[in-house]
Protein backbone atom coordinates (compact mmCIF):
# COMPACT_ATOMS: atom_id res chain seq x y z
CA UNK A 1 0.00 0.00 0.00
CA UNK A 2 1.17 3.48 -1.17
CA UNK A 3 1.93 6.46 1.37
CA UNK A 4 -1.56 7.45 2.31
CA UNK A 5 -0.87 10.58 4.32
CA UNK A 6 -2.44 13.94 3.60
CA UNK A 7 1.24 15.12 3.41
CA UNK A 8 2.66 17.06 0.08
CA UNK A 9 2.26 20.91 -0.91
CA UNK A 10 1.29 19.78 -4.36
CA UNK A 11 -2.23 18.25 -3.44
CA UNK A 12 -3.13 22.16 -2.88
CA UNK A 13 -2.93 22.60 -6.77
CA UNK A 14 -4.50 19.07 -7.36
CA UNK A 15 -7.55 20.30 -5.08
CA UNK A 16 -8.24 23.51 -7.42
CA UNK A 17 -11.06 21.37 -9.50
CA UNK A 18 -12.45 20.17 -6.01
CA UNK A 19 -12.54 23.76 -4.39
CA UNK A 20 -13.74 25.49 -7.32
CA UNK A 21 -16.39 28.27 -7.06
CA UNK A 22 -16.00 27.66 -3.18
CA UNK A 23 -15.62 31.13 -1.46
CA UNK A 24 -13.11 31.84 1.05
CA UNK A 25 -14.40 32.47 4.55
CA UNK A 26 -16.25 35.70 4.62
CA UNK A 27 -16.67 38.79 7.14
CA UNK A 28 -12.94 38.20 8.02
CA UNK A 29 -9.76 39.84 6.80
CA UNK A 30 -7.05 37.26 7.29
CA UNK A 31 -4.24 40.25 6.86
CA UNK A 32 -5.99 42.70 9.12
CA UNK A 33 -2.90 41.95 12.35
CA UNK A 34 -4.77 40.22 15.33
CA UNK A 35 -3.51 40.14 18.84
CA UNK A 36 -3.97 36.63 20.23
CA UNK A 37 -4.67 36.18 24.19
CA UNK A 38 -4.35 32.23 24.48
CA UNK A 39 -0.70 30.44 23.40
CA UNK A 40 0.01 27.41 24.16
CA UNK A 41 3.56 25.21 24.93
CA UNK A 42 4.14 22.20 23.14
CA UNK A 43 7.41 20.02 24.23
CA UNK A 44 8.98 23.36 25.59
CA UNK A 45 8.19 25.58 22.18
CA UNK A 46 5.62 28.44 22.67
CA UNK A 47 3.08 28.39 20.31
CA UNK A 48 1.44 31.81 20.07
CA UNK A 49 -2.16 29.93 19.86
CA UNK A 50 -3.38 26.90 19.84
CA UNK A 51 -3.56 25.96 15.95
CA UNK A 52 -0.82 25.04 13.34
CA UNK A 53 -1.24 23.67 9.90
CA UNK A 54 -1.28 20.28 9.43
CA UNK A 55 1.47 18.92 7.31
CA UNK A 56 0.68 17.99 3.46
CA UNK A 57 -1.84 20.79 3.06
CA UNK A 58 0.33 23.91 3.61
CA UNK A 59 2.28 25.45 0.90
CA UNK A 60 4.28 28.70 1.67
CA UNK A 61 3.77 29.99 -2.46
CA UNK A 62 0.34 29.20 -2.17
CA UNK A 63 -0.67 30.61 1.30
CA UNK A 64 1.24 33.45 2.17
CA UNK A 65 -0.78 35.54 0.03
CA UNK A 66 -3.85 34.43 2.10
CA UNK A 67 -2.80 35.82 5.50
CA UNK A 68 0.86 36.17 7.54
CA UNK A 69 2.40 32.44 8.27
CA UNK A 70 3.22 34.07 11.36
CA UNK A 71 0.01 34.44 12.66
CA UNK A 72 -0.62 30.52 12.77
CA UNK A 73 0.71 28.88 16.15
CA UNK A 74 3.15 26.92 14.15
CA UNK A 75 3.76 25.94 10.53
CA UNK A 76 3.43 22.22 9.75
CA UNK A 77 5.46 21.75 6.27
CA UNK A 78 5.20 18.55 3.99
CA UNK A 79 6.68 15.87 4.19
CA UNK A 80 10.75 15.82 3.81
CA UNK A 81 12.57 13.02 2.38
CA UNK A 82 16.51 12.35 1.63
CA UNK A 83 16.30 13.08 -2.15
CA UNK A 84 13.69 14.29 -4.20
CA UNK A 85 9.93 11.72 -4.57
CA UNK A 86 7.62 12.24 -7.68
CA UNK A 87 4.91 10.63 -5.68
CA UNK A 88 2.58 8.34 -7.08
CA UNK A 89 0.87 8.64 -10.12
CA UNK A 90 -2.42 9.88 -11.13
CA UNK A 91 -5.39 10.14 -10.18
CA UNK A 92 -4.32 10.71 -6.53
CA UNK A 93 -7.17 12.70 -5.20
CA UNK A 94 -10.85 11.96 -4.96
CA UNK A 95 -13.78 13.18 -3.35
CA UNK A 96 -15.81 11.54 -0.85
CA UNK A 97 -18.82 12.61 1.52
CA UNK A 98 -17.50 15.22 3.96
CA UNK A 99 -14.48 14.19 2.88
CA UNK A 100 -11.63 13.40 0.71
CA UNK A 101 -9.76 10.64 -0.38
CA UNK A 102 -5.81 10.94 -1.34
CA UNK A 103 -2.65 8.81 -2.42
CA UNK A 104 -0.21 12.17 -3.69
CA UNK A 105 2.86 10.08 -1.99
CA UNK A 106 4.65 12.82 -0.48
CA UNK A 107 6.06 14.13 -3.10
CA UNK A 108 9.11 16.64 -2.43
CA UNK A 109 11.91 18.22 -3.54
CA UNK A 110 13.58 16.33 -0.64
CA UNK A 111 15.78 17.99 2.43
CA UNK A 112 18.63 19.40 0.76
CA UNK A 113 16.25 21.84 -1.48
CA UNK A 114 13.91 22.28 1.57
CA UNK A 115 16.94 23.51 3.52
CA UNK A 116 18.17 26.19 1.18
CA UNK A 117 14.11 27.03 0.16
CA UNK A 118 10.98 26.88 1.88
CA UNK A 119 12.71 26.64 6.04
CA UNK A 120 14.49 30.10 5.65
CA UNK A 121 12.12 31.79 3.92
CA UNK A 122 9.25 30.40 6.75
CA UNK A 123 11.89 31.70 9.64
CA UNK A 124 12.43 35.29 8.08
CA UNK A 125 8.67 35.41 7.81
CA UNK A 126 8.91 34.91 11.70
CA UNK A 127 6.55 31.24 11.73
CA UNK A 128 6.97 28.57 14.06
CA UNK A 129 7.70 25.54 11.92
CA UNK A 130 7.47 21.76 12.48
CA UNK A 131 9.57 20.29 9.78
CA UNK A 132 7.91 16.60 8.98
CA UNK A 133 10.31 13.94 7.90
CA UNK A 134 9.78 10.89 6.02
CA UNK A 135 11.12 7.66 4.70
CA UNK A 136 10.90 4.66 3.13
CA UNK A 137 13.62 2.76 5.39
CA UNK A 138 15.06 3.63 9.11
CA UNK A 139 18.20 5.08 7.00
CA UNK A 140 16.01 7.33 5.31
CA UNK A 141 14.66 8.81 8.62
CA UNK A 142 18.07 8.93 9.81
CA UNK A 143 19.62 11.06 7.19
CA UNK A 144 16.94 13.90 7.15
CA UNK A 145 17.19 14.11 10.94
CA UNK A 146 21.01 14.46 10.64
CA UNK A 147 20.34 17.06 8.22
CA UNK A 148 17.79 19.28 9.82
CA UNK A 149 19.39 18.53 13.78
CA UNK A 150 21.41 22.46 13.19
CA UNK A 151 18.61 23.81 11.02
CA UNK A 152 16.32 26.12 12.03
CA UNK A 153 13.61 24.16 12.35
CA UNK A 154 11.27 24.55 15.94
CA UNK A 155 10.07 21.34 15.84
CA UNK A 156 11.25 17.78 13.92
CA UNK A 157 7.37 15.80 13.39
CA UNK A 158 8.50 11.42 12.21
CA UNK A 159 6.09 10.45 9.46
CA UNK A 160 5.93 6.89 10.60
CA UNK A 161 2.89 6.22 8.25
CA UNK A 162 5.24 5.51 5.34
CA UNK A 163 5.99 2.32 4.21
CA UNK A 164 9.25 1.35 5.00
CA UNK A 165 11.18 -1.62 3.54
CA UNK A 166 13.37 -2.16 6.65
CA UNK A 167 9.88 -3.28 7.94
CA UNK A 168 8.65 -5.50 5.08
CA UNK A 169 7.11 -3.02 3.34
CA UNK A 170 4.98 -2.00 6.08
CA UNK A 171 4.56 0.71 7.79
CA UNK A 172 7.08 1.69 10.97
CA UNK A 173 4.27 3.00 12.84
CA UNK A 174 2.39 -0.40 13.06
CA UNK A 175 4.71 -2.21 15.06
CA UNK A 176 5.31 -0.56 18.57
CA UNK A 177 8.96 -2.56 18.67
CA UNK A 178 10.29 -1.78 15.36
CA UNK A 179 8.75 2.50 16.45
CA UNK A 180 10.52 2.11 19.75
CA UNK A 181 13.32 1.19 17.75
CA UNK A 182 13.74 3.66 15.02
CA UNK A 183 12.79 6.83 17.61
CA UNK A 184 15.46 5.75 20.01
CA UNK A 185 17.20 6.19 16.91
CA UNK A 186 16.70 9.64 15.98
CA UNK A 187 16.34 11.03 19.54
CA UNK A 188 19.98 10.36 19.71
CA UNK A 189 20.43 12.10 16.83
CA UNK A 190 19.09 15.76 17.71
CA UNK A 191 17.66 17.75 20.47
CA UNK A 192 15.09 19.36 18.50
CA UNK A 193 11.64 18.74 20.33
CA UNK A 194 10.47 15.33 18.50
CA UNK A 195 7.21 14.73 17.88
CA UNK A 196 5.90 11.30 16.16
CA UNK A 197 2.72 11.27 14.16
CA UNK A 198 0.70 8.31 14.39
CA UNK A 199 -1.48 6.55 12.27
CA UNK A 200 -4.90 5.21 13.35
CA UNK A 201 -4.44 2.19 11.09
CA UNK A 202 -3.78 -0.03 13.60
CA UNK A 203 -5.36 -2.00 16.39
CA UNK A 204 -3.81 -0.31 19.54
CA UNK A 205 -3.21 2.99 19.68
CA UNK A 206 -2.42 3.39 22.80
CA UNK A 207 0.47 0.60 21.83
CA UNK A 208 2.16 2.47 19.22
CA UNK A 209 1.86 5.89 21.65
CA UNK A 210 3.76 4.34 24.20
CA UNK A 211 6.25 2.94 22.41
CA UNK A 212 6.95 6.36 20.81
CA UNK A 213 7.47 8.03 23.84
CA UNK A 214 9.75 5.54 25.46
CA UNK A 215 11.67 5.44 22.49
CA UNK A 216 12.43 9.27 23.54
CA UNK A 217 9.49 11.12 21.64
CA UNK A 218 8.81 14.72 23.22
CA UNK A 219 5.39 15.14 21.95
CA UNK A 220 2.48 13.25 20.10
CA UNK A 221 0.63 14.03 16.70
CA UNK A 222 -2.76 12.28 16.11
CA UNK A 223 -4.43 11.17 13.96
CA UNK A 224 -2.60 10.45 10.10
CA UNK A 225 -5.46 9.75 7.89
CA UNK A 226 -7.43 6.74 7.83
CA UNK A 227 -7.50 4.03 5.15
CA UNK A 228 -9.97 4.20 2.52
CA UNK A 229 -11.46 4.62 -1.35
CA UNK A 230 -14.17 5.35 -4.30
CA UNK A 231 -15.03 3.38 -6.96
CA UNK A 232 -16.41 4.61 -10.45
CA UNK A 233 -19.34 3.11 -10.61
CA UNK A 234 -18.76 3.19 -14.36
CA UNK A 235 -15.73 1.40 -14.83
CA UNK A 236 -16.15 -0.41 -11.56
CA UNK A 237 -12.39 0.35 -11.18
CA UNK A 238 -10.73 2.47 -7.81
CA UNK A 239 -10.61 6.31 -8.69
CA UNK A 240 -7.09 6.09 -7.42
CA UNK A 241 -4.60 4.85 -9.26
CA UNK A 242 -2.93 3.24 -6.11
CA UNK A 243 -6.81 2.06 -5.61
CA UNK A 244 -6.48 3.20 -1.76
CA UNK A 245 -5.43 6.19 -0.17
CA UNK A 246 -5.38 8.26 2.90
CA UNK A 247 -8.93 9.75 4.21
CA UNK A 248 -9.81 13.00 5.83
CA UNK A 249 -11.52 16.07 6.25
CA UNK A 250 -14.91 16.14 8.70
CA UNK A 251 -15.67 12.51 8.54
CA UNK A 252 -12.83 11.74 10.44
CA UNK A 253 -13.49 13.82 13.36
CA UNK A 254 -15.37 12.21 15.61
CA UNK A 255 -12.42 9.03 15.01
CA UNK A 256 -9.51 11.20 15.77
CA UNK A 257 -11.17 13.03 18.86
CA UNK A 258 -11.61 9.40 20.32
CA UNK A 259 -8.27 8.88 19.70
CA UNK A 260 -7.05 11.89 21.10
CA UNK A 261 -8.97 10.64 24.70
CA UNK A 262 -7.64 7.32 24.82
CA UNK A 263 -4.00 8.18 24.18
CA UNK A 264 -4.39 10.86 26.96
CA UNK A 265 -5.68 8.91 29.44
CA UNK A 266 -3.19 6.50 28.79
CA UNK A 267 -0.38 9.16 29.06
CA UNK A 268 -1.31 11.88 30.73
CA UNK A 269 1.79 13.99 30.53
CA UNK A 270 2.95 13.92 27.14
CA UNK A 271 2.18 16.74 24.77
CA UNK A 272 -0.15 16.37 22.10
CA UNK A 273 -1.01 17.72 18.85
CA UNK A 274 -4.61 16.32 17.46
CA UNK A 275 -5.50 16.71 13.85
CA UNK A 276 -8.55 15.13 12.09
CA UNK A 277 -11.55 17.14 10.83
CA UNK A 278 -10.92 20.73 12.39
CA UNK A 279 -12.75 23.30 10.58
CA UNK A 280 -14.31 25.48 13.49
CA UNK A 281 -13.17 26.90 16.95
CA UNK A 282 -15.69 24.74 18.54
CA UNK A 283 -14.34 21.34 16.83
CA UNK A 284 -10.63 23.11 17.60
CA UNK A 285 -12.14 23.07 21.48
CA UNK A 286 -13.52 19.71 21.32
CA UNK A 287 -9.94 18.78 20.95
CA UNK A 288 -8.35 20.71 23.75
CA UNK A 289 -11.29 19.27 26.37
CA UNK A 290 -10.01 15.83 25.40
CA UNK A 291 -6.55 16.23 26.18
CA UNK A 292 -4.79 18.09 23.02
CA UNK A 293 -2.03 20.70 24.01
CA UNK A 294 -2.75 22.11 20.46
CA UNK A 295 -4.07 21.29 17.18
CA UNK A 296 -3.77 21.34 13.64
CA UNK A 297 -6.07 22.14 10.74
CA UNK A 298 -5.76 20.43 7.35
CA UNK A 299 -7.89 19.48 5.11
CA UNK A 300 -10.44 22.39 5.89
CA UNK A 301 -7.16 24.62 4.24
CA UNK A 302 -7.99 22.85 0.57
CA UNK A 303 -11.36 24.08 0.61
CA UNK A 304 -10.95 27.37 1.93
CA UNK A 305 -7.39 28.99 1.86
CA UNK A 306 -7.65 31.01 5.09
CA UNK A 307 -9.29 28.63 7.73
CA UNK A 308 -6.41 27.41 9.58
CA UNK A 309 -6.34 31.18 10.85
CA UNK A 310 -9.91 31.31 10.98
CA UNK A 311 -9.81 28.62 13.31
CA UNK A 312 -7.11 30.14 15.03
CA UNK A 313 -9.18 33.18 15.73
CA UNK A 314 -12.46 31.26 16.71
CA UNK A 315 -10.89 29.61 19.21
CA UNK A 316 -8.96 32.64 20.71
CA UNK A 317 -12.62 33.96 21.38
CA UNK A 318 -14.01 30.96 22.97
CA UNK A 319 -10.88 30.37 25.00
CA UNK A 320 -12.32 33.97 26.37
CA UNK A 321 -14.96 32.34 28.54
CA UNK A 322 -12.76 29.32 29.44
CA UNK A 323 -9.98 30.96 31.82
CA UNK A 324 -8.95 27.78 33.68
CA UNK A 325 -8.93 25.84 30.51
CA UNK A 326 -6.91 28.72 29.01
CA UNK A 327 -4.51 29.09 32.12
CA UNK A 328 -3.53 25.09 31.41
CA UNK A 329 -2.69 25.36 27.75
CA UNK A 330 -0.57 28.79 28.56
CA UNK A 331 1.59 26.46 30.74
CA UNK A 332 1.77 23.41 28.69
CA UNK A 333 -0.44 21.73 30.55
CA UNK A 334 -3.95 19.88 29.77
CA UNK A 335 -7.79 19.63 30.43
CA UNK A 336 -7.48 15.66 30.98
């Protein structure tokens, strides 16, 4: 099975048949500067709210035009590989009821090109940026953390959704013992903050969560997207042409929320960073009340270029009325 994660700039020009005549959100001027009450810490970095971009579905060309990068709590950037990945052939996007369907394959100009391109030009616009990092083998992994550990980059996030031929073909992040093993890896590798992003595709989360964290991860992303497709009813063929792919937008939410609990409860100290479905303040909230430290929009971002700061700004207002929940995030700390 192909990389299935939401996870490459390029899906943002893909989505431009899918988004078309859609308006962006109204009654708001993105540019207009906005003072923000409620940050948030997330493995030691100070986010100045509460919501980042997820990765995959922020491109710096395409959205800086929409509203300042520095505005967003942090910057989640595609996926970064050792050399340069096409990604997988098309068609690699496809709609689905409140959702979408995708198998782009992380396609990238890989780390040495990201390193001379799109991380300086995010720091001089003063963002926050989690660099994500992927790879097809525990070497892969290895070499993009060795080349971002002196970078500039706030935050390293593991892709361990791709499919990785040191494990069969199979995804790292489906075995908690070869995860354990390939994070102890890395953490000895940098002392960027660390955060692992884990995929619901498996049948313990809370498994693969711990794991992670005693292989040294600082922090937690959750949830990658789920496994799914479309058929054409008239061909009776898959849409995709890797016939599955990764699914989100709002028919995940509910599934990543529950996620979100269950790893919490399970660890209650270690930071996390849910994604899956967030296209209001209130679903933004939802998040935080089950045990998020932050969270990050995505797929809401291909439909409508500004919500990620929409979002942002929602939940700045309902975090108003919420002082003690407020008071917890501004320390690092949690609702659960």
């Amino acid at each position: 099975m192909g990389e299935i994660a939401v996870n490459d700039g390029s899906i943002m020009q893909e989505d431009k048949a899918m988004s078309a005549g859609r308006d962006i959100t109204p009654g708001m001027d993105p540019l207009e500067p906005h003072r923000w009450k409620h940050g948030t810490v997330v493995a030691g970095v100070p986010w100045k709210n509460p919501v980042g971009t997820a990765s995959g579905t922020f491109n710096l060309d395409a959205c800086q035009d929409y509203y300042d990068v520095a505005d967003m709590g942090a910057i989640g950037t595609k996926g970064v590989s050792p050399v340069p990945w096409e990604g997988n052939p098309s068609p690699r996007t496809a709609e689905t009821p409140a959702g979408m369907v995708n198998s782009v394959g992380l396609q990238n100009p890989g780390v040495d090109r990201y390193l001379v391109d799109e991380l300086p030009r995010l720091k001089a616009l003063g963002a926050t940026v989690v660099t994500n990092v992927a790879g097809h083998s525990d070497d892969d992994y290895a070499q993009v953390v060795e080349r971002l550990a002196d970078s500039p980059a706030d935050m390293l996030e593991i892709n361990v959704s791709c499919p990785n031929v040191s494990h069969g073909g199979m995804s790292v992040g489906t075995d908690p013992e070869a995860l354990n093993r390939l994070i102890h890896r890395l953490r000895t590798m940098t002392d960027k903050p660390m955060v692992v992003k884990l995929s619901p595709n498996v049948t313990d989360i809370v498994a693969v969560a711990q794991a992670s964290v005693e292989g040294g991860a600082d922090a937690l992303s959750l949830i990658n997207t789920l496994v799914g497709m479309r058929i054409d009813i008239d061909t009776g063929e898959p849409i995709l042409a890797q016939e599955t792919g990764g699914v989100s937008g709002p028919c995940v939410f509910p599934i990543a929320l529950g996620f979100v609990w269950r790893v919490r409860k399970a660890l209650p100290d270690i930071p996390i960073i849910g994604i899956g479905g967030i296209d209001s303040g209130e679903k933004a909230l939802e998040f935080l009340y089950a045990g998020a430290n932050a969270v990050e929009v995505g797929a809401a971002a291909l439909l409508d270029p500004v919500a990620p700061v929409r979002v942002a700004r929602e939940l700045d207002d309902l975090l108003d009325s919420r002082p003690e929940l407020a008071d917890l995030l501004s320390k690092g700390k949690t609702w659960k």
